[in-house]
Protein backbone atom coordinates (compact mmCIF):
# COMPACT_ATOMS: atom_id res chain seq x y z
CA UNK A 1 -101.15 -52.76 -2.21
CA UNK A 2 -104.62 -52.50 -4.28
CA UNK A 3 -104.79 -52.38 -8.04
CA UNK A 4 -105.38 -48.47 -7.17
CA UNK A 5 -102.63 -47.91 -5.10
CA UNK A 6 -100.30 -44.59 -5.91
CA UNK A 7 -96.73 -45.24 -7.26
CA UNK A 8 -94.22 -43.78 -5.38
CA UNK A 9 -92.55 -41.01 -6.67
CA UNK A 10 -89.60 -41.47 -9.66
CA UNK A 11 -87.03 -40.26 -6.95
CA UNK A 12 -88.18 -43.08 -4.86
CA UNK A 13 -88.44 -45.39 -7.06
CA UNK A 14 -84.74 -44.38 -8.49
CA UNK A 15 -83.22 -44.60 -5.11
CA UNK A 16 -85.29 -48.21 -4.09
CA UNK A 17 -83.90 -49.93 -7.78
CA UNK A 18 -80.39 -48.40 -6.91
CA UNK A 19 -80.29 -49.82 -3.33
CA UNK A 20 -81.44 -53.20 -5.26
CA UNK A 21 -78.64 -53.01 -7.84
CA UNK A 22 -75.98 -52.19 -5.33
CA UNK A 23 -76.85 -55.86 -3.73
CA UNK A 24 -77.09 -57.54 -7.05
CA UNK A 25 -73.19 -58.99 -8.09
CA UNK A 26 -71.95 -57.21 -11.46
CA UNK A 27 -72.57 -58.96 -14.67
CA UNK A 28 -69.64 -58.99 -16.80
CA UNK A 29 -68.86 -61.11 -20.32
CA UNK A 30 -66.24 -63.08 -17.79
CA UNK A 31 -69.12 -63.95 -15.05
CA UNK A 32 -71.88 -64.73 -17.59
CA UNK A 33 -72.31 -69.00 -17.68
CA UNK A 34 -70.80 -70.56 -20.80
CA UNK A 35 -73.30 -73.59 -22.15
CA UNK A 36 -72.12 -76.82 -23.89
CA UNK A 37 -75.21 -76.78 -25.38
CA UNK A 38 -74.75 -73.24 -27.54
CA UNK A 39 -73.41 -75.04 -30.51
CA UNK A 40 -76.55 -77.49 -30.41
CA UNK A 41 -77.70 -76.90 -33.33
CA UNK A 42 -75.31 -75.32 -35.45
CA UNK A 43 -75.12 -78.92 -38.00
CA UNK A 44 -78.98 -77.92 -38.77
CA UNK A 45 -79.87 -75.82 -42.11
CA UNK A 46 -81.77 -72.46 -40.72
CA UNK A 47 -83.38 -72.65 -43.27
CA UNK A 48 -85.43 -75.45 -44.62
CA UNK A 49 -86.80 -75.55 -48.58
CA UNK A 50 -90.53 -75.48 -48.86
CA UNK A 51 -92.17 -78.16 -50.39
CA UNK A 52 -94.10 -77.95 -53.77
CA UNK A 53 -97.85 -78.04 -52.64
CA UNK A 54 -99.82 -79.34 -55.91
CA UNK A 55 -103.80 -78.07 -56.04
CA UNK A 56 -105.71 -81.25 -58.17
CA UNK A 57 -108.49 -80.33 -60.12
CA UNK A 58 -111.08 -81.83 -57.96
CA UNK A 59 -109.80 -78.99 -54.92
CA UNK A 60 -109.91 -76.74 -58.05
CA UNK A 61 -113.70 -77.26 -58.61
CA UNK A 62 -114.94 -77.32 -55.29
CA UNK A 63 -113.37 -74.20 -54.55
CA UNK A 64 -115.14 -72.38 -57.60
CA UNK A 65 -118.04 -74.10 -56.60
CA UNK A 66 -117.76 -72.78 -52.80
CA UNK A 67 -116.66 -69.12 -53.69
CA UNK A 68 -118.28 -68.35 -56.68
């Protein structure tokens, strides 16, 4: 296959994923894995406050003095 090959045709290609799903096992909410590790990190805030960021004078005047 080349970076310019042809894709097959969408009949093909229907009947080549449906021959590949009939192989694959059927995923149900009873066959999917159950982690111990899904409540992780439920005791964590989502959420975390910002903190205050305080701009000095001296940042003041060098940024005037850079932009202006």
């Amino acid at each position: 296959m080349t970076a310019y090959h042809d894709l097959d045709s969408p009949q093909t290609m229907r009947a080549d994923a449906a021959a590949a799903g009939a192989r694959l096992p059927a995923v149900t909410p009873t066959t999917l894995p159950t982690s111990q590790y899904a409540d992780l990190f439920s005791a964590y805030p989502t959420d975390l406050p910002k903190p205050e960021i305080e701009v000095t004078e001296a940042a003041r005047r060098l940024a005037q003095a850079i932009f202006d």
